[in-house]
N, C-alpha and C. Protein backbone atom coordinates (compact mmCIF):
# COMPACT_ATOMS: atom_id res chain seq x y z
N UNK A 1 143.07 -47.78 56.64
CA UNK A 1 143.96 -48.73 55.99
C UNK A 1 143.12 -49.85 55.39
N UNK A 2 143.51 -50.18 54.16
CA UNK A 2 142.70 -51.46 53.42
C UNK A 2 143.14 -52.88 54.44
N UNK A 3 141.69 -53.51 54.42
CA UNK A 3 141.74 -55.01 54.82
C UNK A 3 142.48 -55.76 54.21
N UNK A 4 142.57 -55.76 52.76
CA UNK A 4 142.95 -56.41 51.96
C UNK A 4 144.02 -55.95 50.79
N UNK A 5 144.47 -56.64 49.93
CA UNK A 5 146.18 -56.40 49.10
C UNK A 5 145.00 -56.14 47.82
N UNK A 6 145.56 -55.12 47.26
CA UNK A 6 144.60 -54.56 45.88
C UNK A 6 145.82 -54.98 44.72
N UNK A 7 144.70 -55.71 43.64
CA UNK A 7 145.87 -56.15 42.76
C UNK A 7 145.69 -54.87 41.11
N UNK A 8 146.64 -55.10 40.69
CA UNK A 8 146.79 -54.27 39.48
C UNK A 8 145.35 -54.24 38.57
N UNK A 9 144.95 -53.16 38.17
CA UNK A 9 143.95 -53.19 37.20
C UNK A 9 142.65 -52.58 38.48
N UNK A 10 142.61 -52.98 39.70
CA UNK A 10 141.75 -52.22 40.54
C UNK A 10 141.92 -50.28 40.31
N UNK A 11 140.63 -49.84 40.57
CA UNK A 11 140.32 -48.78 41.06
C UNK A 11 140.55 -48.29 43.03
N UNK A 12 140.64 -47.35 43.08
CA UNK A 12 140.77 -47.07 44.91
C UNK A 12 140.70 -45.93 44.95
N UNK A 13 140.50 -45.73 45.91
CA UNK A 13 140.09 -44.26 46.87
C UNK A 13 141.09 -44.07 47.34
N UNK A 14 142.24 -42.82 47.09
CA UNK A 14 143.14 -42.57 48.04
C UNK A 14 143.43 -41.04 48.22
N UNK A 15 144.59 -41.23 49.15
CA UNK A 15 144.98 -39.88 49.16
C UNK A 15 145.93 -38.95 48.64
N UNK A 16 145.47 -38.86 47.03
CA UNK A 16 146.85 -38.30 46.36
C UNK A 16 147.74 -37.28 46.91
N UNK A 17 148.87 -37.20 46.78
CA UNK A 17 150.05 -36.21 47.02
C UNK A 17 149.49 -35.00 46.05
N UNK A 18 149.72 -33.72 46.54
CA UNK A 18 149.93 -32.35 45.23
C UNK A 18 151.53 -32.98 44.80
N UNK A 19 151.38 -32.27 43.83
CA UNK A 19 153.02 -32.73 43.15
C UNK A 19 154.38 -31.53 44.12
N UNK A 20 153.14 -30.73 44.51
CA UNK A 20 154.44 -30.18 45.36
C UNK A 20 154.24 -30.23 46.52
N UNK A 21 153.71 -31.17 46.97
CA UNK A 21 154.16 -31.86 48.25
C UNK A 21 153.20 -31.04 49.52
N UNK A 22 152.54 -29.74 49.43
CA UNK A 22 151.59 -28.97 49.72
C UNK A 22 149.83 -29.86 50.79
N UNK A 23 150.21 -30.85 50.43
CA UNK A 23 148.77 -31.39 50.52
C UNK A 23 148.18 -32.45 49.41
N UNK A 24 147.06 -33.01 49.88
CA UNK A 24 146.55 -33.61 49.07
C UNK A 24 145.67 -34.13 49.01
N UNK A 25 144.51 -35.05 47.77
CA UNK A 25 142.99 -34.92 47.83
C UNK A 25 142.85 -35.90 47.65
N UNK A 26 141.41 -36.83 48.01
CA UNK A 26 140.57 -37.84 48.09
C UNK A 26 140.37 -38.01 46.31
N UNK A 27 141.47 -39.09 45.47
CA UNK A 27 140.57 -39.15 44.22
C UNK A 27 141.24 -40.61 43.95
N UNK A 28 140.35 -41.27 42.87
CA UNK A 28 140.80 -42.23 42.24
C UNK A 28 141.87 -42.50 41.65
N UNK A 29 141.85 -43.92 41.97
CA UNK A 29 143.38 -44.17 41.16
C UNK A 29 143.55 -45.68 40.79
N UNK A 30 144.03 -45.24 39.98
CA UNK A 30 144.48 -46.79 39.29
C UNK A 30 145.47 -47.72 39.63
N UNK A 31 145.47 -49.09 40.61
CA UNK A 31 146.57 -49.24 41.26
C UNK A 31 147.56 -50.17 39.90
N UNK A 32 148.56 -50.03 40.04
CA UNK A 32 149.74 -50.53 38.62
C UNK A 32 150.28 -51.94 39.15
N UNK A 33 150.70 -51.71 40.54
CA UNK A 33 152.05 -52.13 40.65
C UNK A 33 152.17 -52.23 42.46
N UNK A 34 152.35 -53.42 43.52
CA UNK A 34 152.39 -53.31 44.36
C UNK A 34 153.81 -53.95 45.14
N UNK A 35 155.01 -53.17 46.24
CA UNK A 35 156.12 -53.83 45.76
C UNK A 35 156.04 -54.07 47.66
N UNK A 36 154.87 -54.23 48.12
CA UNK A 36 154.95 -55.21 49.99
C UNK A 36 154.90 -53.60 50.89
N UNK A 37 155.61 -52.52 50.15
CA UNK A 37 154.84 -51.43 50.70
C UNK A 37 153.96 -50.32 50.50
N UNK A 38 154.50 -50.00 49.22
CA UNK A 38 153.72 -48.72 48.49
C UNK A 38 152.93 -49.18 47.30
N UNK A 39 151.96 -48.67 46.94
CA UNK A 39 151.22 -49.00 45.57
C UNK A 39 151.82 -48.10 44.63
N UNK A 40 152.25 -48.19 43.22
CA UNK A 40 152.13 -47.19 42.26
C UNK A 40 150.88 -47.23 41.86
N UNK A 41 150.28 -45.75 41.82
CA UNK A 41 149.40 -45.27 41.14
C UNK A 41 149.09 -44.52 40.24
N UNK A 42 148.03 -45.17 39.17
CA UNK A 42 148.07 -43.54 38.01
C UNK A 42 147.14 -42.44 38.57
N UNK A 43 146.68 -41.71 38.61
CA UNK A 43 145.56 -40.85 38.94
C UNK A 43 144.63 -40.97 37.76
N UNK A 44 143.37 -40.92 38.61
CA UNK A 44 142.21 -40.95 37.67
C UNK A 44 141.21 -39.38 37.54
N UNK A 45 141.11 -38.54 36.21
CA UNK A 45 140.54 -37.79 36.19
C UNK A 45 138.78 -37.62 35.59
N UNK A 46 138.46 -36.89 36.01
CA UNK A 46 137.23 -36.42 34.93
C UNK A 46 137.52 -35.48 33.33
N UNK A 47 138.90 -35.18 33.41
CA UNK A 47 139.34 -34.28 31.99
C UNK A 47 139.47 -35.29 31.27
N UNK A 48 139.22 -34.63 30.26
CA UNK A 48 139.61 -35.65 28.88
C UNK A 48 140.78 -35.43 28.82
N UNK A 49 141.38 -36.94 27.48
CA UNK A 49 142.80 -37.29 27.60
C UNK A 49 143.23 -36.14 26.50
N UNK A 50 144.94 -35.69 27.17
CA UNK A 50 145.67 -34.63 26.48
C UNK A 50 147.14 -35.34 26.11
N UNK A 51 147.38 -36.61 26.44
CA UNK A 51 148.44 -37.38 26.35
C UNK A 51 148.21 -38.12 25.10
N UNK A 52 149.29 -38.63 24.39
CA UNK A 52 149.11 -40.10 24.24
C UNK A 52 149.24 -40.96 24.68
N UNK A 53 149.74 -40.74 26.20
CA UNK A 53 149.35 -42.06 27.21
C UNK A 53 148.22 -42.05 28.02
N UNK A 54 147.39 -40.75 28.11
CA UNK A 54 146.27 -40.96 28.87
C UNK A 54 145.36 -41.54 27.98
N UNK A 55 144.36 -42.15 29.31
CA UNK A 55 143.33 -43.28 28.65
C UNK A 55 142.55 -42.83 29.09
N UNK A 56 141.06 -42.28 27.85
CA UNK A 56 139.59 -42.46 28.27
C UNK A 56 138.94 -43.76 28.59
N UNK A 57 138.63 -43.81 29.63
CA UNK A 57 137.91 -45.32 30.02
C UNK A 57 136.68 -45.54 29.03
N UNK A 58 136.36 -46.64 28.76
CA UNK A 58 135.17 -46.57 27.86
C UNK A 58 133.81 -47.06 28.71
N UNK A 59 134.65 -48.12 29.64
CA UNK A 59 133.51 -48.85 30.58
C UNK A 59 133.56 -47.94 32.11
N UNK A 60 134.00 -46.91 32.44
CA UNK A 60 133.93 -46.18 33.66
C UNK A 60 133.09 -46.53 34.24
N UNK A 61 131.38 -46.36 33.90
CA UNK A 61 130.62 -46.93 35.04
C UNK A 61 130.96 -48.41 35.71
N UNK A 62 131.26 -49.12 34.98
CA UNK A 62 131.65 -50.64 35.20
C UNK A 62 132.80 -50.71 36.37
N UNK A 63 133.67 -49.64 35.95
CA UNK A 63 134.70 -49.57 37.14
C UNK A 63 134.60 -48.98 38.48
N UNK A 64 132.99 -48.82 38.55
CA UNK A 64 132.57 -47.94 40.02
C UNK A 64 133.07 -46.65 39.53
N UNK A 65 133.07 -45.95 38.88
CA UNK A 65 133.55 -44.47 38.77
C UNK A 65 132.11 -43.87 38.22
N UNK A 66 131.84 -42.48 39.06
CA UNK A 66 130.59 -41.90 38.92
C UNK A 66 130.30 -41.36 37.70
N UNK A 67 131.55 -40.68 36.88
CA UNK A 67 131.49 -39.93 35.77
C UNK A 67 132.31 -40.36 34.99
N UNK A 68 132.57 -39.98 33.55
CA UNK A 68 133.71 -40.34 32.57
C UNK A 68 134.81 -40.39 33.38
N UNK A 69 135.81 -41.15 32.89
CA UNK A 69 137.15 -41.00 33.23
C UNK A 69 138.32 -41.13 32.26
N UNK A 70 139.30 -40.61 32.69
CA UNK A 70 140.65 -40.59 31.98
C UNK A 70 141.66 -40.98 32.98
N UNK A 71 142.17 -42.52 32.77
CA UNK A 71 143.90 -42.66 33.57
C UNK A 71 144.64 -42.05 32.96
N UNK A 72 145.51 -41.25 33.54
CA UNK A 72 146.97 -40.55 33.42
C UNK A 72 147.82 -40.85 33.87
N UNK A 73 148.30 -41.49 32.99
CA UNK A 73 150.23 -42.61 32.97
C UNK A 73 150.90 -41.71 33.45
N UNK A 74 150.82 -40.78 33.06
CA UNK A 74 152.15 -40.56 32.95
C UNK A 74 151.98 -39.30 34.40
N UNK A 75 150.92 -39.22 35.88
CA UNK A 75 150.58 -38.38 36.87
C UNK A 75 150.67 -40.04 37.73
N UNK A 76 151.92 -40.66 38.11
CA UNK A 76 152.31 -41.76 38.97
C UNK A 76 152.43 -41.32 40.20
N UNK A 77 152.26 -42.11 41.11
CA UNK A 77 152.18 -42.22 42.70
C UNK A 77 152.69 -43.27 43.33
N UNK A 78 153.84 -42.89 44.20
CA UNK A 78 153.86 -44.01 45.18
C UNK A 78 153.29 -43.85 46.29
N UNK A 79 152.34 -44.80 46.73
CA UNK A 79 151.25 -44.19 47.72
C UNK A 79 151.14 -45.56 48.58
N UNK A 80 151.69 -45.30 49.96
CA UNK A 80 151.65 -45.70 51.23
C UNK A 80 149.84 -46.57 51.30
N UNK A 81 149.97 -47.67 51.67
CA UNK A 81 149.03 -48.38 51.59
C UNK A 81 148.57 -47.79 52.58
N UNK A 82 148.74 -47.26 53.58
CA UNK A 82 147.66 -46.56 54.41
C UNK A 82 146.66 -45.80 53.98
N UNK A 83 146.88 -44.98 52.98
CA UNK A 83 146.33 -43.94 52.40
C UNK A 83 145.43 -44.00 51.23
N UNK A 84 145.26 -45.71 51.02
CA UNK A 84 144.18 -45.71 50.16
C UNK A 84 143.13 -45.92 51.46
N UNK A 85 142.21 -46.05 51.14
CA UNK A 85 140.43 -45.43 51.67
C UNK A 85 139.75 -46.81 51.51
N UNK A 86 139.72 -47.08 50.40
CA UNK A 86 138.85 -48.30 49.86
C UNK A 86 138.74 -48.58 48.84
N UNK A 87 138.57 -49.31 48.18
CA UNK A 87 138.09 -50.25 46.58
C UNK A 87 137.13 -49.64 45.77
N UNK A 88 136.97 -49.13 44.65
CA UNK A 88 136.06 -48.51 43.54
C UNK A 88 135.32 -49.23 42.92
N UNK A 89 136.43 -50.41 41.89
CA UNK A 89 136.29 -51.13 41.43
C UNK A 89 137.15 -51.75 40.55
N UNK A 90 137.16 -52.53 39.14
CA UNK A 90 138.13 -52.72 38.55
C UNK A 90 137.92 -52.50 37.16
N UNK A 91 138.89 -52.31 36.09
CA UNK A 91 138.62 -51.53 34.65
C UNK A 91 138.36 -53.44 33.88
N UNK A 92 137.71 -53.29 33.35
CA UNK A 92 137.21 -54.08 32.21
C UNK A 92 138.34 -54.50 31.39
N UNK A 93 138.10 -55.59 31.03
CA UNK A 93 139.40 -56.03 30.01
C UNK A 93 139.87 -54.82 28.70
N UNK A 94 138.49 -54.95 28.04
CA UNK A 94 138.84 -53.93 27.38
C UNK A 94 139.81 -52.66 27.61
N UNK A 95 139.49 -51.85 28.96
CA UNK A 95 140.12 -50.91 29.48
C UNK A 95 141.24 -51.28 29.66
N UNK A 96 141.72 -52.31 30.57
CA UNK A 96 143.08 -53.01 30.89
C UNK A 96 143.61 -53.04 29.74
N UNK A 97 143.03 -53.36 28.68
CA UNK A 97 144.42 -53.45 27.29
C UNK A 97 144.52 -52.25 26.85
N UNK A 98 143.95 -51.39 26.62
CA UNK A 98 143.82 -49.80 26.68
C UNK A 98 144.81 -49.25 27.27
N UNK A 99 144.84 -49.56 28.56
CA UNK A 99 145.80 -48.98 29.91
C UNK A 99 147.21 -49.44 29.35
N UNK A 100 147.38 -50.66 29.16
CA UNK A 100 148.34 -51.32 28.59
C UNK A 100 149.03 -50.88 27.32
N UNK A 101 148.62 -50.98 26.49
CA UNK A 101 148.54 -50.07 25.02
C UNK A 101 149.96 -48.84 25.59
N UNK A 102 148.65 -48.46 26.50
CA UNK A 102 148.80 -46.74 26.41
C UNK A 102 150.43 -46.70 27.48
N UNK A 103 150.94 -47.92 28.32
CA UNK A 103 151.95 -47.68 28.95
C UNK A 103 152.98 -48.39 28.32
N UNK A 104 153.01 -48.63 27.44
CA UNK A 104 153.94 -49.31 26.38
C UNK A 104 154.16 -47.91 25.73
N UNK A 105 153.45 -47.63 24.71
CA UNK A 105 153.55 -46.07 24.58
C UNK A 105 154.85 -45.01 25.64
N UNK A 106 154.08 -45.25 26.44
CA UNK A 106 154.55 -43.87 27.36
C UNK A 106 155.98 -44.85 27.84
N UNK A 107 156.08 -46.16 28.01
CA UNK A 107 157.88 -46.69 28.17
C UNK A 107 158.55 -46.29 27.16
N UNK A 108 158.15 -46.52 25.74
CA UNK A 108 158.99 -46.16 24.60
C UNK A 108 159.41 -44.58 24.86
N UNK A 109 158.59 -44.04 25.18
CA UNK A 109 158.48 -42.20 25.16
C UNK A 109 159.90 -42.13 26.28
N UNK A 110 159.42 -42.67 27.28
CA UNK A 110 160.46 -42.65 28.52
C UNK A 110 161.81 -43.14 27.68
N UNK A 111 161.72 -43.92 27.38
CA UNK A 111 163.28 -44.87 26.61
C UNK A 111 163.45 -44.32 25.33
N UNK A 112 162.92 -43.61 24.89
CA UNK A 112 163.67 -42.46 23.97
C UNK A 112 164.59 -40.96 24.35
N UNK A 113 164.00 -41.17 25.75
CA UNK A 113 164.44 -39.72 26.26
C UNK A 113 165.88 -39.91 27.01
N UNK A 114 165.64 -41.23 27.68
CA UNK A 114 166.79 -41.58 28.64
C UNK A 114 168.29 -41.89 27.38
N UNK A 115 167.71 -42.51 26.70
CA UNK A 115 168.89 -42.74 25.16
C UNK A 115 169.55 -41.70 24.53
N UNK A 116 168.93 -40.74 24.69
CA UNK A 116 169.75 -39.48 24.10
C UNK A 116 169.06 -38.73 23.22
C-alpha cells in the first residue's frame, strides 16, 4: 500500500485488472483522478498509439518509464489504492497537455455517442 496520496499527472506501479476480470499484471499507469478510495487509471503501454486518444509520451524517460510509452484513455481503471506498488514518476507539462488534449477528444467522442 502507498505511504502517500498520488496526485493526477503521476506515474505508478500497479496492479492492473485483465478486462475480464481473469487476473492481472504489474504495469504502469497514469493516475487521473482520486475520489478518497479508488484511483482512476489510464494504462500505460510500450505499443504505439492506435487511438485518437492515446498519447505517445514524448518525455517518457523523464517520467521514470524505461522505454517509449503510450497512455491509453480510453483502457481506464478503478484501482483500489492498495494495489498500486509505488511511484514512477510524473509526465512533464508538455505531456500533461498532451494527456489533456487527448481526453477532451475522447469526452467529445464519449458525448457524441451517449446523444444519439
Amino acid at each position: 500500500m502507498p505511504t502517500r496520496r498520488f496526485e493526477a499527472g503521476e506515474i505508478a506501479a500497479v496492479e492492473f485488472p485483465f478486462s475480464n476480470l481473469q487476473g492481472h499484471k504489474r504495469r504502469p499507469g497514469l493516475i487521473l483522478a482520486f475520489d478518497g478510495l479508488d484511483y482512476l487509471m489510464a494504462r500505460v503501454t510500450t505499443h504505439p498509439p492506435r487511438d485518437p486518444w492515446d498519447v505517445a509520451l514524448a518525455e517518457w524517460r523523464a517520467a521514470g518509464l524505461p522505454l517509449a510509452s503510450t497512455v491509453r484513455l480510453a483502457k481506464l481503471a478503478a484501482v483500489d489504492e492498495r494495489l498500486i506498488h509505488h511511484g514512477v514518476g510524473r509526465l512533464s507539462e508538455a505531456d500533461r497537455q498532451a494527456v489533456l488534449q487527448a481526453w477532451r477528444k475522447f469526452a467529445a467522442h464519449i458525448g457524441e455517442r451517449l446523444s444519439g
